[in-house]
PDB file of N, CA and C in Angstrom:
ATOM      1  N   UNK A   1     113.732 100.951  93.434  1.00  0.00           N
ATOM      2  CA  UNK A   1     114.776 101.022  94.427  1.00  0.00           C
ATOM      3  C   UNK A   1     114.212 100.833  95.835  1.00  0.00           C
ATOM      4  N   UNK A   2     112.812 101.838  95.816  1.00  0.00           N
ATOM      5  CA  UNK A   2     112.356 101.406  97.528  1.00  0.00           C
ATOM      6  C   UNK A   2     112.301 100.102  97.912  1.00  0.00           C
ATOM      7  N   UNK A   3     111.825  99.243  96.375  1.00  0.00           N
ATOM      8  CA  UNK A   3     111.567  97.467  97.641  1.00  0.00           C
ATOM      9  C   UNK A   3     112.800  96.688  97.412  1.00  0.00           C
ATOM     10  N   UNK A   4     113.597  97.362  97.401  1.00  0.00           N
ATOM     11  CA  UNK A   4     115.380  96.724  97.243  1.00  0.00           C
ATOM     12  C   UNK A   4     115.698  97.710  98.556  1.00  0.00           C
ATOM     13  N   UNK A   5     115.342  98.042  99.470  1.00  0.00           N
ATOM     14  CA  UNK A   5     115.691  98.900 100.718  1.00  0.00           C
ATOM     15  C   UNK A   5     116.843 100.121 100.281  1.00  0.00           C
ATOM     16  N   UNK A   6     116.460 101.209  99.228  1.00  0.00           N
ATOM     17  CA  UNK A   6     117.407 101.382  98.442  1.00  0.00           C
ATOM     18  C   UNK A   6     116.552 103.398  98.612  1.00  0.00           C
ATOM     19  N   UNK A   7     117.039 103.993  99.075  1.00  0.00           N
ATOM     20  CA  UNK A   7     115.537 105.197  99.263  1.00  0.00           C
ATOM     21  C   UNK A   7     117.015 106.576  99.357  1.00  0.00           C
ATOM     22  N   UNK A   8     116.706 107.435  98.139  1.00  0.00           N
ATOM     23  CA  UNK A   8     117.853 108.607  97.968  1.00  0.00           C
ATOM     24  C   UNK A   8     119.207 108.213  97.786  1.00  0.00           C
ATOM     25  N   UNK A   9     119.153 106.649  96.896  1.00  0.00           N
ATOM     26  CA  UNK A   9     120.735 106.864  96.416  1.00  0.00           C
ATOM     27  C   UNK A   9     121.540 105.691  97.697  1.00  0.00           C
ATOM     28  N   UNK A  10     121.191 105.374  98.973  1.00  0.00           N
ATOM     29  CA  UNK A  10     121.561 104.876  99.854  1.00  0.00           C
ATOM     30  C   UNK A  10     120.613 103.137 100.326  1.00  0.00           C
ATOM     31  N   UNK A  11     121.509 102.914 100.131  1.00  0.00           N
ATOM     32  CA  UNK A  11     121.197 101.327 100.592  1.00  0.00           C
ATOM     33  C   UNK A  11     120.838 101.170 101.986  1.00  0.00           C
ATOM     34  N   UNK A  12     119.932 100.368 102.482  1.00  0.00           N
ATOM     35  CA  UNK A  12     119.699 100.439 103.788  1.00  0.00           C
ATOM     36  C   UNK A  12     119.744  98.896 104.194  1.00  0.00           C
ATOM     37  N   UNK A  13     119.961  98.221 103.187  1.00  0.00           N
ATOM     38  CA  UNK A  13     119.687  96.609 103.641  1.00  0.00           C
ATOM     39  C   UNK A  13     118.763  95.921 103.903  1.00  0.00           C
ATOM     40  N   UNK A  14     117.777  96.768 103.627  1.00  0.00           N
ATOM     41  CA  UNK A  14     116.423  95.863 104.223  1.00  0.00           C
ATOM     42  C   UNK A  14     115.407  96.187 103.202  1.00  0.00           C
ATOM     43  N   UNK A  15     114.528  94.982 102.620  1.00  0.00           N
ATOM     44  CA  UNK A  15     113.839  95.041 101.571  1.00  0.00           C
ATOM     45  C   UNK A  15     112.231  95.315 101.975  1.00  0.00           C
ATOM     46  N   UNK A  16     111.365  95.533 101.135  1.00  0.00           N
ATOM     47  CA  UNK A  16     109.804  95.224 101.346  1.00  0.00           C
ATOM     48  C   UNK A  16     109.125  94.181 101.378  1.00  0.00           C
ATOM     49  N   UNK A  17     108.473  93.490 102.247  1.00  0.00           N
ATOM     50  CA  UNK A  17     107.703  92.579 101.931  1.00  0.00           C
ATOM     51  C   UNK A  17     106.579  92.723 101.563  1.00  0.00           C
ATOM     52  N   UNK A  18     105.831  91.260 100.870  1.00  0.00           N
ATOM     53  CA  UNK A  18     104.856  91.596 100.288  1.00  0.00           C
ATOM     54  C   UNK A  18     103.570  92.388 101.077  1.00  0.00           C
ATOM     55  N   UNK A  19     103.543  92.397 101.960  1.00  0.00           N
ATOM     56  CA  UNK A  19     102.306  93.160 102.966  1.00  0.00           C
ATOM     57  C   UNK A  19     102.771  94.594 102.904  1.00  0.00           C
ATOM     58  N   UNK A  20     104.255  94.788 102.749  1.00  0.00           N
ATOM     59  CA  UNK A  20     104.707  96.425 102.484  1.00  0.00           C
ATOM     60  C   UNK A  20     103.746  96.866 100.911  1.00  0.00           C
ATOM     61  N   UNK A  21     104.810  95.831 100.376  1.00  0.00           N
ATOM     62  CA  UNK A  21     103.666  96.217  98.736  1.00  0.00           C
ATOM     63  C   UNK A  21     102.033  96.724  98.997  1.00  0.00           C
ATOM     64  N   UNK A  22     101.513  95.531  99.200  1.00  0.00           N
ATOM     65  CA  UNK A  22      99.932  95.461  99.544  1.00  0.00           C
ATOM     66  C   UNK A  22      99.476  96.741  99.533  1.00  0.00           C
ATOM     67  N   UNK A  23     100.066  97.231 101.020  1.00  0.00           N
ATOM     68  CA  UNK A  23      99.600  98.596 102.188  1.00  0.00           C
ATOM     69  C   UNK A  23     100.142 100.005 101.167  1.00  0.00           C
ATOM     70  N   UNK A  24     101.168  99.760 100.944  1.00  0.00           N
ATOM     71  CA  UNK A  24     101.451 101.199  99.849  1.00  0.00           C
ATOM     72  C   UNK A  24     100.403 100.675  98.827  1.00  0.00           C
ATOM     73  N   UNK A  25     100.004  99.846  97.864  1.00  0.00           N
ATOM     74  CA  UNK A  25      98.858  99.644  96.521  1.00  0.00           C
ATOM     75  C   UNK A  25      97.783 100.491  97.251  1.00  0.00           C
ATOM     76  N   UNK A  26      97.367  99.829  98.866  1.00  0.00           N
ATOM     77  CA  UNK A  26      96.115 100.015  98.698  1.00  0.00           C
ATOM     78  C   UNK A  26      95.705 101.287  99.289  1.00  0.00           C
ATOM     79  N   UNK A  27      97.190 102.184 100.199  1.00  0.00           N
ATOM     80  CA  UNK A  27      96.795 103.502  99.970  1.00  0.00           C
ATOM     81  C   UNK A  27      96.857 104.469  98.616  1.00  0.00           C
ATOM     82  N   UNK A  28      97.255 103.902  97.341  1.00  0.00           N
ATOM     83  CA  UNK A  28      97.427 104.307  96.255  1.00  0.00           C
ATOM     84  C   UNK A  28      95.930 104.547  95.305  1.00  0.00           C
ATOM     85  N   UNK A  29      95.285 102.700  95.811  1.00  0.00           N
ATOM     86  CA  UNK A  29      93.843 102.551  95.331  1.00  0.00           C
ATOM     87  C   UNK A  29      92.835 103.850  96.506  1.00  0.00           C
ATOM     88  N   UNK A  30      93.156 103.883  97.177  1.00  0.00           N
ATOM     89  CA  UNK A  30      92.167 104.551  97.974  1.00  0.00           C
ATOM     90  C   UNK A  30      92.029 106.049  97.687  1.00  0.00           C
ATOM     91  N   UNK A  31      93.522 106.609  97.412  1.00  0.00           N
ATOM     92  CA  UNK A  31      94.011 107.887  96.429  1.00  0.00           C
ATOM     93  C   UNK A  31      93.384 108.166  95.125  1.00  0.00           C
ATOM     94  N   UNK A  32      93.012 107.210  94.657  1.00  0.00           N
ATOM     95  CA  UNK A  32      91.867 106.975  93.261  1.00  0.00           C
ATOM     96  C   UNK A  32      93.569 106.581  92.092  1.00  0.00           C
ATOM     97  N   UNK A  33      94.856 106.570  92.929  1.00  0.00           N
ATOM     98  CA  UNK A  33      96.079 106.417  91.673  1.00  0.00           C
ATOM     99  C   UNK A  33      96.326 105.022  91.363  1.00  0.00           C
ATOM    100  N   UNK A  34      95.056 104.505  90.357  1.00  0.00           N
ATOM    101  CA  UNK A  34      95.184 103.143  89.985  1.00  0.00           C
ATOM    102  C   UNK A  34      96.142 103.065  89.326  1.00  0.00           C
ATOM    103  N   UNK A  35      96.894 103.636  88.626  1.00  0.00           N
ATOM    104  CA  UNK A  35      98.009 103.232  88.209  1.00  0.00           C
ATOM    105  C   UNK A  35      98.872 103.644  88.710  1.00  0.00           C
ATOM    106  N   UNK A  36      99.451 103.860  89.838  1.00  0.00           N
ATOM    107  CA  UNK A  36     100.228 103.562  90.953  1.00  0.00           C
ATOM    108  C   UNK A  36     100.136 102.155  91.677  1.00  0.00           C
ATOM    109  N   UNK A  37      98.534 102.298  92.013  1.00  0.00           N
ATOM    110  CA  UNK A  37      97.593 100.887  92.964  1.00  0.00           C
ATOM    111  C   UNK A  37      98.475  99.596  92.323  1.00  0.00           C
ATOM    112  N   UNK A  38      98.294  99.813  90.745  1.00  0.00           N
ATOM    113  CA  UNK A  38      98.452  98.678  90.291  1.00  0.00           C
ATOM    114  C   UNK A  38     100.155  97.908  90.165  1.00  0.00           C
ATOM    115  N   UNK A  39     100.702  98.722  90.150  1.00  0.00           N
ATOM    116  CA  UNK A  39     102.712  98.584  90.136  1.00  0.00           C
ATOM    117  C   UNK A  39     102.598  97.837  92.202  1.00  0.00           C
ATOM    118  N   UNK A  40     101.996  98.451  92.593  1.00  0.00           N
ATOM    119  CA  UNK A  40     102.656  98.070  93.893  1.00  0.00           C
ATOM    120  C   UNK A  40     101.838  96.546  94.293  1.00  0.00           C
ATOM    121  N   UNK A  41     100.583  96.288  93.656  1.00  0.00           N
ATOM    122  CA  UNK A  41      99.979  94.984  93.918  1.00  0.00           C
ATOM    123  C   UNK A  41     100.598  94.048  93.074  1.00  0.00           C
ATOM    124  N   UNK A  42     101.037  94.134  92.011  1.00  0.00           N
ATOM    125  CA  UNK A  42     101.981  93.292  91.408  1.00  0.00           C
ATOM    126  C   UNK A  42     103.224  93.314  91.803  1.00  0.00           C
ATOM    127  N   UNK A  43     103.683  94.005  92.499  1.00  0.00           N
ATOM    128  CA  UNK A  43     105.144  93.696  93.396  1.00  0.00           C
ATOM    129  C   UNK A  43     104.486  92.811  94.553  1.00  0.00           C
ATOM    130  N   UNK A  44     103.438  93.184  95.025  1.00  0.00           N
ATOM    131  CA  UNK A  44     103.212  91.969  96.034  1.00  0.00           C
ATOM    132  C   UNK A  44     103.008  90.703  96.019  1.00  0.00           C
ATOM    133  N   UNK A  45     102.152  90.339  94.853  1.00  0.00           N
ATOM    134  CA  UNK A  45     101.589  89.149  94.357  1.00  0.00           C
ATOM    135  C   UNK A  45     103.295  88.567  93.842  1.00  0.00           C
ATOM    136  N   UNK A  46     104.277  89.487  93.268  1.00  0.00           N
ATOM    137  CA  UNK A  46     105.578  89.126  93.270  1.00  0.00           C
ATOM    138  C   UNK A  46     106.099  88.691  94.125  1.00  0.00           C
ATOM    139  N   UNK A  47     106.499  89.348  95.233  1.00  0.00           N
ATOM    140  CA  UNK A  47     106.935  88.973  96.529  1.00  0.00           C
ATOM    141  C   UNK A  47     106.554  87.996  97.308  1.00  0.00           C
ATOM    142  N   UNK A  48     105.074  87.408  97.147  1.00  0.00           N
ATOM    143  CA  UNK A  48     104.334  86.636  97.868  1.00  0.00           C
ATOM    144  C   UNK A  48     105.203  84.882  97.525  1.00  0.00           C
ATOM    145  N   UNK A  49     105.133  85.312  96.072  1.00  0.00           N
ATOM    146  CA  UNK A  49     105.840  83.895  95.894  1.00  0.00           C
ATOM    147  C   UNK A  49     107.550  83.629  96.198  1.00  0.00           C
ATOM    148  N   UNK A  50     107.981  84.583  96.363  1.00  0.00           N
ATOM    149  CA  UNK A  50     109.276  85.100  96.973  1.00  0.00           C
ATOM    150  C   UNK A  50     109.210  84.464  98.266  1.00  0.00           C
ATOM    151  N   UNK A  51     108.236  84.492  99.292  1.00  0.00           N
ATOM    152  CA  UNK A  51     108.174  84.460 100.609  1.00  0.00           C
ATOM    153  C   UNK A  51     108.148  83.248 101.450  1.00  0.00           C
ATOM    154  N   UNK A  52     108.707  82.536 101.897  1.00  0.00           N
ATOM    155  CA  UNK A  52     108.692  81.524 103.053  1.00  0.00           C
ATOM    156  C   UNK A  52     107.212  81.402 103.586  1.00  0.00           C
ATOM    157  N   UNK A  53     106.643  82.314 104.125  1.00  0.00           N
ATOM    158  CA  UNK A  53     105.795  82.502 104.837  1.00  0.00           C
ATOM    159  C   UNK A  53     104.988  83.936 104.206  1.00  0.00           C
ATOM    160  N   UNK A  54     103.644  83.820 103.720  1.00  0.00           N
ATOM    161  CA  UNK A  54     103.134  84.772 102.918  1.00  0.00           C
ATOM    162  C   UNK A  54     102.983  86.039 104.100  1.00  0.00           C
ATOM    163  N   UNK A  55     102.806  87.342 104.170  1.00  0.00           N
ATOM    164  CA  UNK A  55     103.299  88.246 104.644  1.00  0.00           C
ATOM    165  C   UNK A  55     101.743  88.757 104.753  1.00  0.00           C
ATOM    166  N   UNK A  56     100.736  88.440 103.795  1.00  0.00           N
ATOM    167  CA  UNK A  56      99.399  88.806 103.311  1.00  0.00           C
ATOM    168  C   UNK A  56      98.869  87.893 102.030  1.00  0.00           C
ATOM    169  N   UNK A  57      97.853  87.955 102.810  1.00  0.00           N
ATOM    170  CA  UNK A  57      97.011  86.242 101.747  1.00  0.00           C
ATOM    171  C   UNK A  57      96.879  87.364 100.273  1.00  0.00           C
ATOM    172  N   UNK A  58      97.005  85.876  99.460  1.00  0.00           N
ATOM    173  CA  UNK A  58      96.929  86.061  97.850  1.00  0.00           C
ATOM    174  C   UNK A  58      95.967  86.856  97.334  1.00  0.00           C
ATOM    175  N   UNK A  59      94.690  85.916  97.995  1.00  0.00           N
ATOM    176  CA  UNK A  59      93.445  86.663  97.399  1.00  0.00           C
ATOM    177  C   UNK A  59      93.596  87.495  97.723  1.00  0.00           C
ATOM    178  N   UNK A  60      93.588  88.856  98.762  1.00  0.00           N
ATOM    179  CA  UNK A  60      93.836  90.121  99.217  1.00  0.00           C
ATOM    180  C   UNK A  60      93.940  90.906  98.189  1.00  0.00           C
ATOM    181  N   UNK A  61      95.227  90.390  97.217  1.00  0.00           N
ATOM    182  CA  UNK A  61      96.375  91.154  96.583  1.00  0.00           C
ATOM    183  C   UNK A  61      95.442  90.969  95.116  1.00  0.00           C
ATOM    184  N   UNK A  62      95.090  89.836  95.123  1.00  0.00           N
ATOM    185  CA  UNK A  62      94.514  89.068  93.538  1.00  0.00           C
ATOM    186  C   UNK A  62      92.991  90.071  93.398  1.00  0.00           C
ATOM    187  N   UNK A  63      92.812  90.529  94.704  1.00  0.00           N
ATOM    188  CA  UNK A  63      91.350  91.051  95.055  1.00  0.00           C
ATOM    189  C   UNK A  63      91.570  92.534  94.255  1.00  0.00           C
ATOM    190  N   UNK A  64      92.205  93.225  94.314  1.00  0.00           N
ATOM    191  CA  UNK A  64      92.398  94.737  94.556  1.00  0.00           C
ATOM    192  C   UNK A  64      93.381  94.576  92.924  1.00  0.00           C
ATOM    193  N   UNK A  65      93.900  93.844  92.320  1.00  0.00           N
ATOM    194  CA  UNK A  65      94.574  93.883  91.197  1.00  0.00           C
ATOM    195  C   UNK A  65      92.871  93.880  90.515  1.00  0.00           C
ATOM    196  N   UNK A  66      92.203  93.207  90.678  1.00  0.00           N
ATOM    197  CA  UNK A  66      90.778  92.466  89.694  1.00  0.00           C
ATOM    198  C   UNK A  66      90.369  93.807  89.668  1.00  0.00           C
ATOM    199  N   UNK A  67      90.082  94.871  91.037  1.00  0.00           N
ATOM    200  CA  UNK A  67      89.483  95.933  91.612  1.00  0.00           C
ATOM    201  C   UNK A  67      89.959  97.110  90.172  1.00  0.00           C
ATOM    202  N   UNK A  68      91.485  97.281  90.608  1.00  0.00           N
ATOM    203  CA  UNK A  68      92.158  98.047  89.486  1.00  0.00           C
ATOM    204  C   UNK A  68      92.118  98.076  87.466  1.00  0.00           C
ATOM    205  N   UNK A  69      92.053  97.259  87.566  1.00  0.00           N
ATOM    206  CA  UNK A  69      91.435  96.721  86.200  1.00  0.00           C
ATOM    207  C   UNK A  69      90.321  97.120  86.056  1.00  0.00           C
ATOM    208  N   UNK A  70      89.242  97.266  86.908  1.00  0.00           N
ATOM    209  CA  UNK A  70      87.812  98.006  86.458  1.00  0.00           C
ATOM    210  C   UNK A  70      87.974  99.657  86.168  1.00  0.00           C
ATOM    211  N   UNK A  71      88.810 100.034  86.345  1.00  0.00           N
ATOM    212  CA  UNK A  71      89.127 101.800  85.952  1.00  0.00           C
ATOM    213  C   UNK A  71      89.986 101.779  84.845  1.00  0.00           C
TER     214      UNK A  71
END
């Protein structure tokens, strides 16, 4: 619901972009909650191709998914 701008039931209209994803993964990876890390870098690497204009480079995202997989 959060990256549908959607937070307690209430719509707010405004979605996440992929650099939102990214930044929540990679305070998740830094938390040691790789499996958290990992739901929010695959919403980004999602979003990225979603995007007009990438929000945060691929590798970044492709970097820290490879990262998560080692735990």
């Amino acid at each position: 619901d959060l990256t549908h701008g959607k937070l307690n039931g209430v719509s707010y209209g405004t979605t996440l972009s992929a650099h939102d994803c990214f930044e929540l993964g990679r305070q998740h990876y830094n938390s040691a909650d790789y499996e958290h890390a990992i739901l929010w870098m695959k919403e980004a690497n999602k979003r990225l191709k979603e995007e007009p204009e990438a929000t945060v480079p691929r590798g970044d995202v492709l970097e820290y998914i490879g990262k998560v997989h080692l735990y």
